[in-house]
Protein backbone atom coordinates (compact mmCIF):
# COMPACT_ATOMS: atom_id res chain seq x y z
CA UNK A 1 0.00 0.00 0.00
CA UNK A 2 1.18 3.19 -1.10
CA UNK A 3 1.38 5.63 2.07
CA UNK A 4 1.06 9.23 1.95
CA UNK A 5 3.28 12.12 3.86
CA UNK A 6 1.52 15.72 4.25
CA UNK A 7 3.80 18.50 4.81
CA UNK A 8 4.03 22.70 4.31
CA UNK A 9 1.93 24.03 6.69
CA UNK A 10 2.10 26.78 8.47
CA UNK A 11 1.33 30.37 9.83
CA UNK A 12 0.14 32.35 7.29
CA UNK A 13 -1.74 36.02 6.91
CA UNK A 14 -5.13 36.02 6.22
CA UNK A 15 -5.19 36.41 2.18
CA UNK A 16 -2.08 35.26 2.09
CA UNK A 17 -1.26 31.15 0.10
CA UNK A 18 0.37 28.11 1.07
CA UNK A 19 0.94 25.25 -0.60
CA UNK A 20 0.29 21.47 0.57
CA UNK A 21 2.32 18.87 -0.30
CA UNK A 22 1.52 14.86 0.14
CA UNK A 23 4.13 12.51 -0.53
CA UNK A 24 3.68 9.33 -1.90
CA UNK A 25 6.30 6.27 -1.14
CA UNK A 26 5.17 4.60 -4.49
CA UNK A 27 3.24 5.55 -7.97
CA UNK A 28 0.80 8.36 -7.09
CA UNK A 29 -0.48 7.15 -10.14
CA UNK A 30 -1.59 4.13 -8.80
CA UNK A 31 -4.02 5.61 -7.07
CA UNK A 32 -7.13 6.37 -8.53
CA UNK A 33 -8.67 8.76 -6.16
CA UNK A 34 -6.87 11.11 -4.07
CA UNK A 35 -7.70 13.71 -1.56
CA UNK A 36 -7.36 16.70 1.05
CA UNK A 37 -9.13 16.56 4.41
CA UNK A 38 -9.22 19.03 7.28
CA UNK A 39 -9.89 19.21 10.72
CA UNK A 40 -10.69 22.27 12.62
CA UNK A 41 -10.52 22.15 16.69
CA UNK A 42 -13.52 20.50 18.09
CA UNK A 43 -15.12 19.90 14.55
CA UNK A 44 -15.23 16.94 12.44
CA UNK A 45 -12.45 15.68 9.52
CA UNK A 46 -14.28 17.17 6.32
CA UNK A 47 -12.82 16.44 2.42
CA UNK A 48 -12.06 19.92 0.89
CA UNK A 49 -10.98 18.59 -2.15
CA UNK A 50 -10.52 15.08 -4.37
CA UNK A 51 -8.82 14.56 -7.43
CA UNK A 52 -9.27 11.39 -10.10
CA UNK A 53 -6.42 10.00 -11.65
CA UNK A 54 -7.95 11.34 -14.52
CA UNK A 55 -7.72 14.89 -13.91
CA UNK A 56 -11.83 15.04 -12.33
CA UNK A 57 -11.50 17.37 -9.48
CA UNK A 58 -14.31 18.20 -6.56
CA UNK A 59 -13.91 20.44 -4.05
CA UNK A 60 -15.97 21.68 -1.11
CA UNK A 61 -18.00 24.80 -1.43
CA UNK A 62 -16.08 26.61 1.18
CA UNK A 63 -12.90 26.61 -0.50
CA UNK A 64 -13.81 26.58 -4.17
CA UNK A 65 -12.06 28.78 -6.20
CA UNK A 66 -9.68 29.28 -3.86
CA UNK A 67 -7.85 25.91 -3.30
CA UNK A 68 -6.08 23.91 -6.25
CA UNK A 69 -5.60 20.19 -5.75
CA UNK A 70 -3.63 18.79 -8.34
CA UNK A 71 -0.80 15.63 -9.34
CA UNK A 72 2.76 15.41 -10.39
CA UNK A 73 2.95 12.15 -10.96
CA UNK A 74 6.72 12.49 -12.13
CA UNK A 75 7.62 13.57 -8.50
CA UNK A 76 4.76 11.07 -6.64
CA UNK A 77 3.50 13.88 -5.24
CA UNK A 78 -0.04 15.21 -4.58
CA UNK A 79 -0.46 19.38 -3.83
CA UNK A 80 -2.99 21.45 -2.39
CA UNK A 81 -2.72 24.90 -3.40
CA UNK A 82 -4.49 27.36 -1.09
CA UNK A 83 -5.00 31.26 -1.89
CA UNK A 84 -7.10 33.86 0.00
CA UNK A 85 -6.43 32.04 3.08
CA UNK A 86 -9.25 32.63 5.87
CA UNK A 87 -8.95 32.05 9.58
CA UNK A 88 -11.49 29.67 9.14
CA UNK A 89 -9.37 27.86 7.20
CA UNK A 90 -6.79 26.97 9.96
CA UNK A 91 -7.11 23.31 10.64
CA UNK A 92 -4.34 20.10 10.49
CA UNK A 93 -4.82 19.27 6.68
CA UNK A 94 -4.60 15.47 6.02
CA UNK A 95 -4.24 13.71 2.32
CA UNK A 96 -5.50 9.87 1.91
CA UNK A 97 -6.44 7.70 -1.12
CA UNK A 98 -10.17 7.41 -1.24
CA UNK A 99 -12.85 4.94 -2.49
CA UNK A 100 -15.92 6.24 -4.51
CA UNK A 101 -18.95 4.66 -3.21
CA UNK A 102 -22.22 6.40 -5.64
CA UNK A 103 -20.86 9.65 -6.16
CA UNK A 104 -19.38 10.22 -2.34
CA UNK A 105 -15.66 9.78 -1.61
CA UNK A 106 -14.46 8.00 1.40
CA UNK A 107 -11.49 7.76 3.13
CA UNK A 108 -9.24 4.31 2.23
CA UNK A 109 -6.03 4.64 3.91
CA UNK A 110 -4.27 4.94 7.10
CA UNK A 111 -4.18 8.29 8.35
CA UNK A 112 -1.03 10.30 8.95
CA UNK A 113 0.23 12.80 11.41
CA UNK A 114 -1.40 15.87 9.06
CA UNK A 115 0.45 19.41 8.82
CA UNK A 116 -0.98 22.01 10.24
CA UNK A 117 -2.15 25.41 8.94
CA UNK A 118 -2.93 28.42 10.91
CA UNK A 119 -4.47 31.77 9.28
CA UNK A 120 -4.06 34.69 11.91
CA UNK A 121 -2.80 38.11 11.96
């Protein structure tokens, strides 16, 4: 099983960007679905964003058009790409392989340790 390492977190301005990295100790191509998760202090893990081998992305109405999930499979590596950070955005962000089940993603893999992103003046 191919296991995933977030990191690139951080403290960061409100408007400001950061970008995500996951890295992948195989083929990030052999994984068929992909995705970000978050989760704020006292609130449940959520998906912000999913990405399909194929290049079909979804992402959660509270960061759309702001966040970027994407692939380079030539470095195994899957990125998150956030802009016009908002404190409500500060939460330990988590990637994972998922399953699609209808059209609802769900998590597949172990989780990791996260990296953690804080948006504060």
């Amino acid at each position: 099983q191919v296991q995933l390492v977030e990191s690139g977190g951080g403290l960061v301005q409100p408007g400001g960007s950061l970008r995500l990295s996951c890295a992948a100790s195989g083929s990030i191509d052999s994984i068929t679905y992909a995705g970000w998760y978050r989760q704020a202090n006292g609130k449940q893990r959520e998906l912000v964003a999913a990405n399909t081998r194929s290049g079909i992305v979804r992402y959660a109405e509270a960061v759309r058009g702001r966040f970027t999930i994407s692939r380079d499979n030539a470095n195994n590596t899957l990125y998150l790409q956030m802009n016009s950070l908002k404190p409500e955005d500060t939460a330990v962000y988590y990637c994972n392989s998922l399953s699609q089940i209808n059209s609802d993603y769900q998590p597949l893999g172990p989780w990791g340790q996260g990296t953690r992103v804080t948006v504060s003046s």
